[in-house]
Protein backbone atom coordinates (compact mmCIF):
# COMPACT_ATOMS: atom_id res chain seq x y z
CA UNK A 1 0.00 0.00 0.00
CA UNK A 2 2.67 2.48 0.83
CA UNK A 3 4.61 1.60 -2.48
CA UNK A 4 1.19 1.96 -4.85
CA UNK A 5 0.64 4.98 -2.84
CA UNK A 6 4.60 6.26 -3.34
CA UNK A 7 4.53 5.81 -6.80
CA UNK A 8 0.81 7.23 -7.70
CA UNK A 9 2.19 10.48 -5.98
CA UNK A 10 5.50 10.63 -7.67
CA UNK A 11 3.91 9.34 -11.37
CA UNK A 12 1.98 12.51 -10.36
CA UNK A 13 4.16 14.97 -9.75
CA UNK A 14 6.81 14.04 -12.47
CA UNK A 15 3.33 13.95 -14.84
CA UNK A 16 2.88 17.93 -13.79
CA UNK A 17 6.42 18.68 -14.39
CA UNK A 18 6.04 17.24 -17.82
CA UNK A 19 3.03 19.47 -18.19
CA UNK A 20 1.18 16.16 -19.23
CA UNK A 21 -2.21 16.28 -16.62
CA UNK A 22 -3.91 18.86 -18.83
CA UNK A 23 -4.26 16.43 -21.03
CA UNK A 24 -4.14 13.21 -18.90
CA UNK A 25 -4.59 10.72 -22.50
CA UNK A 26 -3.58 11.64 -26.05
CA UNK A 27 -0.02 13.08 -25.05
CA UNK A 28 3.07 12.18 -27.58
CA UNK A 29 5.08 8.93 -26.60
CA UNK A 30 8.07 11.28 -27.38
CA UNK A 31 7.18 12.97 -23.92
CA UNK A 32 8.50 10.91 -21.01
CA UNK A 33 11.32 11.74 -18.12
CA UNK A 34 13.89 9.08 -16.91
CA UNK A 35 12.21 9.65 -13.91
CA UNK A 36 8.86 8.77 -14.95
CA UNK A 37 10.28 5.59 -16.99
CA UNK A 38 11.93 4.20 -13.93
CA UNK A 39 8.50 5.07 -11.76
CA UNK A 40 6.38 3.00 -14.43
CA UNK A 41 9.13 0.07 -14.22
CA UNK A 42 8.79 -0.26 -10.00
CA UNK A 43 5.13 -0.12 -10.41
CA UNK A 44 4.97 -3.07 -12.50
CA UNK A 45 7.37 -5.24 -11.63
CA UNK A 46 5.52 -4.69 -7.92
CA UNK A 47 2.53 -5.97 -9.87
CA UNK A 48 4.53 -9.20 -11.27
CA UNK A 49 5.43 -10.13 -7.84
CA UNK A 50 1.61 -9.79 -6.66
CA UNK A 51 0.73 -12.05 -10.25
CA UNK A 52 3.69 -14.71 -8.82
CA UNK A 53 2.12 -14.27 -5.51
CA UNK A 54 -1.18 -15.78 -6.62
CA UNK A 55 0.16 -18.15 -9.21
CA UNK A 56 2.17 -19.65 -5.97
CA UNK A 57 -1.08 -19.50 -4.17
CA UNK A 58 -3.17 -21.71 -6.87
CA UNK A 59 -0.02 -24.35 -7.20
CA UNK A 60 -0.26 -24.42 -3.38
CA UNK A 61 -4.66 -25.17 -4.30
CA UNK A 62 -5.41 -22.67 -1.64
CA UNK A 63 -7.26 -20.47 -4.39
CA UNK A 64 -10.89 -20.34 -2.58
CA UNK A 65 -9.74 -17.49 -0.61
CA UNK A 66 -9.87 -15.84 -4.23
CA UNK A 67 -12.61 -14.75 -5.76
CA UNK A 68 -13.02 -13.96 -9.38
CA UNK A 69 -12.29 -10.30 -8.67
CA UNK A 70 -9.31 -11.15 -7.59
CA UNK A 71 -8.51 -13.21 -11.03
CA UNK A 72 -9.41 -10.19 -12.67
CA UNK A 73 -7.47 -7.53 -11.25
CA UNK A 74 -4.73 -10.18 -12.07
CA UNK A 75 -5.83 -9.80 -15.57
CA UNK A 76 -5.80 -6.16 -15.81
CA UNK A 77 -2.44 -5.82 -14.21
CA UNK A 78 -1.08 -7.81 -17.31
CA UNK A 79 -2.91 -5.66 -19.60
CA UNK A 80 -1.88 -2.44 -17.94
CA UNK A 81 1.67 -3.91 -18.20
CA UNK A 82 1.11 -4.58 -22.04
CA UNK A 83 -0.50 -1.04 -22.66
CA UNK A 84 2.16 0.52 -20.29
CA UNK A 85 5.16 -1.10 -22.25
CA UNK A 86 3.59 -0.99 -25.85
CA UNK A 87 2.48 2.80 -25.40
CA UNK A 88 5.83 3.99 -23.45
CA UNK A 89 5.79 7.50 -22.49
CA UNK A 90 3.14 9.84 -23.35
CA UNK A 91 0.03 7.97 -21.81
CA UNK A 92 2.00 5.01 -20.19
CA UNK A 93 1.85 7.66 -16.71
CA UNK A 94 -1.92 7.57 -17.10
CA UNK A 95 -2.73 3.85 -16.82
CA UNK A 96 0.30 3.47 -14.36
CA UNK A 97 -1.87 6.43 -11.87
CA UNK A 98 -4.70 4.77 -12.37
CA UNK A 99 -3.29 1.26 -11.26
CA UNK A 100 -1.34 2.32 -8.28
CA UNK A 101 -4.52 3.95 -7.39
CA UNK A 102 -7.05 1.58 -7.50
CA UNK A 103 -4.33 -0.95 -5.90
CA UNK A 104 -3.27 1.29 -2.99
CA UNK A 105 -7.34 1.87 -2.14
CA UNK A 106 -7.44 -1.62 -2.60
CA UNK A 107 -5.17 -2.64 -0.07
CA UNK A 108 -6.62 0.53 2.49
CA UNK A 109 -9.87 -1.51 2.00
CA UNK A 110 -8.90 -4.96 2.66
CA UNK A 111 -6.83 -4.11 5.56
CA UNK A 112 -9.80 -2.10 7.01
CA UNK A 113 -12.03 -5.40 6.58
CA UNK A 114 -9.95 -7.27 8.58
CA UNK A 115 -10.51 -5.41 11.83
């Protein structure tokens, strides 16, 4: 959670210094940072380990603690890391905010459940 979190805000903030959230989609793949490259590479290969996490999980059969949302969030990690890698700069910061988003509430939310 504090990684997702980490890297949404920096993606951010390297985003506004790129002068690429006016225009959060349709930006040039010319226009990317070192920075932001580097950002987009921890994010997913913090995403891989979560995908070798659950593979582990289902070769171990204790998969009926997942449910299918879980399977697809899997799912759309891989195609975030497709678009991500196929689109390179430009819009890759986009999807990469999104997903550390939606992963860092996502995390907030299951740890809350568990008190």
């Amino acid at each position: 959670t504090v990684a997702s979190t980490l890297i949404f805000v920096l993606v951010l903030l390297e985003a506004n210094r790129l002068h690429m959230l006016r225009h959060p989609w349709g930006n040039r793949a010319e226009v990317s940072s070192p920075t932001l490259r580097c950002l987009i590479q921890l994010h997913y290969y913090n995403r891989i380990l979560e995908l070798l996490d659950t593979i582990f999980r289902i070769s171990q059969k204790k998969f009926r603690t997942y449910g299918a949302l879980h399977f697809y969030l899997r799912l759309v990690n891989v195609w975030s890391w497709f678009a991500a890698a196929r689109v390179g700069g430009g819009d890759a910061f986009f999807i990469t905010a999104l997903d550390s988003a939606v992963v860092a509430v996502r995390f907030i939310v299951f740890t809350l459940s568990l008190l």
